[in-house]
C-alpha atoms as a PDB file:
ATOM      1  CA  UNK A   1      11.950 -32.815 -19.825  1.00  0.00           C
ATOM      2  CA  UNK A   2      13.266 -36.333 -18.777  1.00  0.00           C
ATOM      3  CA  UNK A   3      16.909 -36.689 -17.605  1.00  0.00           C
ATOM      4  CA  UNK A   4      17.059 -40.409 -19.467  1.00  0.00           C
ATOM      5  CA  UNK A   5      17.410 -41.981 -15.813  1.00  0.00           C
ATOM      6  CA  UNK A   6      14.782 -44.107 -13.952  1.00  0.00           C
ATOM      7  CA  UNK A   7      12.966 -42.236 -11.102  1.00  0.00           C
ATOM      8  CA  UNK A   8      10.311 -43.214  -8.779  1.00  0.00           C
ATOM      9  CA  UNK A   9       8.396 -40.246  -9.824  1.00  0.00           C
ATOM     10  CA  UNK A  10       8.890 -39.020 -13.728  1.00  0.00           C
ATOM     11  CA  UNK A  11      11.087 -35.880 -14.242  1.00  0.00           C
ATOM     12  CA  UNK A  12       7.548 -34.418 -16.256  1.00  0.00           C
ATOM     13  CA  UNK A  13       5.090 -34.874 -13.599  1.00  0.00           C
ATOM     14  CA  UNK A  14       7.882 -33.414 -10.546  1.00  0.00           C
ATOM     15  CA  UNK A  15       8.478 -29.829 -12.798  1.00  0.00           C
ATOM     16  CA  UNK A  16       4.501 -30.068 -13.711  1.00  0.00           C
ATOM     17  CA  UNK A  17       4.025 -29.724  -9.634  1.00  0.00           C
ATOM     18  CA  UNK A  18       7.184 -27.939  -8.652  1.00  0.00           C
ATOM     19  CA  UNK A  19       5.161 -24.579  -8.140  1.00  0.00           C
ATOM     20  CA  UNK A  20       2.573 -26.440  -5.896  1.00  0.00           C
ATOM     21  CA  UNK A  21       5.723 -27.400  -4.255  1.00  0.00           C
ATOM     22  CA  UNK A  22       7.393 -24.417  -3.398  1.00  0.00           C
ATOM     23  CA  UNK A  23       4.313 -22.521  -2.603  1.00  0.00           C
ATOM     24  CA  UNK A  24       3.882 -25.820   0.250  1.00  0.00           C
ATOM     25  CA  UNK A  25       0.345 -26.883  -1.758  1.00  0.00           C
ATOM     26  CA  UNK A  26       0.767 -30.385  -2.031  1.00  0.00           C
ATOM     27  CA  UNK A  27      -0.444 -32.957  -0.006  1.00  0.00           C
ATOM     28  CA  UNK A  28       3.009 -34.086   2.585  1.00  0.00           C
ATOM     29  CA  UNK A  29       3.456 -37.482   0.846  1.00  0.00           C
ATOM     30  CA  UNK A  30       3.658 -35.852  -2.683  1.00  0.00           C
ATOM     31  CA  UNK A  31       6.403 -33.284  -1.322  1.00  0.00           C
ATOM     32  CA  UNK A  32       8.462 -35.975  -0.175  1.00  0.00           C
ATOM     33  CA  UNK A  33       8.298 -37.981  -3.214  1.00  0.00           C
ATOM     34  CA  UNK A  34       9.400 -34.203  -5.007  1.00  0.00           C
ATOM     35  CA  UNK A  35      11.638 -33.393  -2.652  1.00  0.00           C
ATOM     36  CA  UNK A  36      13.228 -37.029  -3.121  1.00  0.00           C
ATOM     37  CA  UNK A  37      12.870 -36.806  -6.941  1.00  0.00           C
ATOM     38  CA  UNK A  38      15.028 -33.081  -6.820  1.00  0.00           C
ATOM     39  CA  UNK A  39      17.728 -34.922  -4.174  1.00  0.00           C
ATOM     40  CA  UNK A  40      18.722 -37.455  -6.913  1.00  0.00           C
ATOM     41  CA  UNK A  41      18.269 -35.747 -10.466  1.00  0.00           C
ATOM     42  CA  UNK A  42      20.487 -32.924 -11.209  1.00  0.00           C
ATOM     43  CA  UNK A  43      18.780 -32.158 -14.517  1.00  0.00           C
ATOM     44  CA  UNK A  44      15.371 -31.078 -12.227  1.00  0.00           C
ATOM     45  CA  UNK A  45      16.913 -29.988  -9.427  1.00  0.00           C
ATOM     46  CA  UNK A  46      18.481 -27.086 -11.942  1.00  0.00           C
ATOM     47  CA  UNK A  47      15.240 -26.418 -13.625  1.00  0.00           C
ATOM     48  CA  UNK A  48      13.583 -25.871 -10.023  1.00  0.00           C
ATOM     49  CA  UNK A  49      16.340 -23.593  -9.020  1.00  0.00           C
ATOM     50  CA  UNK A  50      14.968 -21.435 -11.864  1.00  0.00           C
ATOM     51  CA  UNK A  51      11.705 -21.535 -10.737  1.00  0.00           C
ATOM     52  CA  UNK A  52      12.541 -20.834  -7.044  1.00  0.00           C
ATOM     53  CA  UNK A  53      14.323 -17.564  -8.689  1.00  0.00           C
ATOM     54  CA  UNK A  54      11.471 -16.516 -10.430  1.00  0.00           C
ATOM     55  CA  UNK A  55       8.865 -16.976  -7.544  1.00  0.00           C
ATOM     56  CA  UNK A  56      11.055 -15.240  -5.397  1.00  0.00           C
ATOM     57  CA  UNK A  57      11.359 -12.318  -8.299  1.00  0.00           C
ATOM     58  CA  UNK A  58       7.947 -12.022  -8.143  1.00  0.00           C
ATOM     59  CA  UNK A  59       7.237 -11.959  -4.515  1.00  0.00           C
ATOM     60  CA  UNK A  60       9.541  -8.830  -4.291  1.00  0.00           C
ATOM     61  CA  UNK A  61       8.035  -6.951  -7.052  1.00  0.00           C
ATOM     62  CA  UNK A  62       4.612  -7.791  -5.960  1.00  0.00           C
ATOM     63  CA  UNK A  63       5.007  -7.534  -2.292  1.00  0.00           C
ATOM     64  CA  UNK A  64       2.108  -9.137   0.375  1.00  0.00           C
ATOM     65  CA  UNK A  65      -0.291  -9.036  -2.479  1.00  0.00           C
ATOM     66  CA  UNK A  66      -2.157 -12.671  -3.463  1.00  0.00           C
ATOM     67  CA  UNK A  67      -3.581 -13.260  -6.348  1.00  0.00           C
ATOM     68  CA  UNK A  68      -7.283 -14.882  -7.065  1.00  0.00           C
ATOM     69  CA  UNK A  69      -7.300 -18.323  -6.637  1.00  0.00           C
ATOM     70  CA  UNK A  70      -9.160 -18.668 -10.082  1.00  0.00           C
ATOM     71  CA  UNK A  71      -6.292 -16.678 -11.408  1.00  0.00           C
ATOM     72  CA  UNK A  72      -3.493 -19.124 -10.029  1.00  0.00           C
ATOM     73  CA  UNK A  73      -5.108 -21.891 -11.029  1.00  0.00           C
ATOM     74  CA  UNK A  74      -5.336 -20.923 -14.718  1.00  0.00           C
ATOM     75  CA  UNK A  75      -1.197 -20.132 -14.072  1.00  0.00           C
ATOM     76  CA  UNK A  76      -0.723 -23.517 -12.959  1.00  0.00           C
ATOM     77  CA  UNK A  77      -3.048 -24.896 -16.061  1.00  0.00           C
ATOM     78  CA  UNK A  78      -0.781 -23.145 -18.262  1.00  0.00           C
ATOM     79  CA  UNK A  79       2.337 -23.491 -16.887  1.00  0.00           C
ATOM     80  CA  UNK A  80       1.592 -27.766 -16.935  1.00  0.00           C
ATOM     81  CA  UNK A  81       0.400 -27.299 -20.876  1.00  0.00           C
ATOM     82  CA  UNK A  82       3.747 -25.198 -21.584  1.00  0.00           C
ATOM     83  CA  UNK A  83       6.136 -28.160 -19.495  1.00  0.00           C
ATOM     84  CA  UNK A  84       4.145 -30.575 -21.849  1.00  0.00           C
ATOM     85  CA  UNK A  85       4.575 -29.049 -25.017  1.00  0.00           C
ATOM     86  CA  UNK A  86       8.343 -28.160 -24.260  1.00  0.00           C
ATOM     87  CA  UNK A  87       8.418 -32.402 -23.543  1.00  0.00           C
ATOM     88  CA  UNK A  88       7.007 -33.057 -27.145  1.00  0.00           C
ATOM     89  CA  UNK A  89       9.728 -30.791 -28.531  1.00  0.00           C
ATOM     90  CA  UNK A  90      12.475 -32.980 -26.983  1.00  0.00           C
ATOM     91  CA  UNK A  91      11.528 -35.847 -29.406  1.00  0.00           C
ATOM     92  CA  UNK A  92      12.130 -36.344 -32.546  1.00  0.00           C
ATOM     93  CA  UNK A  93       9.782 -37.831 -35.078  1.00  0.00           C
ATOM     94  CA  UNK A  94      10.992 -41.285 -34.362  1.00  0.00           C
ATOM     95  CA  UNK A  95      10.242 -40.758 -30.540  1.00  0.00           C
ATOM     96  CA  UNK A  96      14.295 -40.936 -30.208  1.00  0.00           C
ATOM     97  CA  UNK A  97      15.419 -37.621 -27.469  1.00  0.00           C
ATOM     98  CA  UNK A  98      17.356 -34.784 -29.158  1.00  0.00           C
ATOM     99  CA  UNK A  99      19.618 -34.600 -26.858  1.00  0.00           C
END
């Protein structure tokens, strides 16, 4: 997902980390720079309002419980392959956006 404006940090790499960001597992400088990114583009700002929804979803229906850090780190593996392939979509053949 890119917004079409210029950011310090790229709209891809900000929702690639966003889950790193809410669960506060990112190194201080990168949350600022995320943090920034969400102040300024409304596009990922929206998208991590989603994902703040469904982490808090899921910390109601699964209560105090933590999951295996081998487990979460295949999540986040995934999630980063699923943000990349829903990039590629955005472009046409001629590397033009579709929106």
């Amino acid at each position: 997902m890119s917004c079409g404006n210029h950011h310090e940090t790229d709209c891809r790499e900000v929702l690639a980390e966003v889950y790193l960001y809410l669960d506060l597992e990112c190194a201080e400088g990168r949350r600022d720079l995320i943090k920034h990114h969400l102040e300024e583009c409304r596009p990922c700002f929206r998208e991590y309002g989603i994902e703040q929804e469904v982490k808090a979803l899921v910390a109601r229906c699964c209560g105090s419980e933590r999951a295996p850090v081998e487990l979460r780190e295949r999540l986040r593996v995934k999630l980063r392959e699923l943000v990349l392939e829903t990039d590629s979509r955005e472009y046409q053949t001629d590397g033009n956006p579709t929106d």
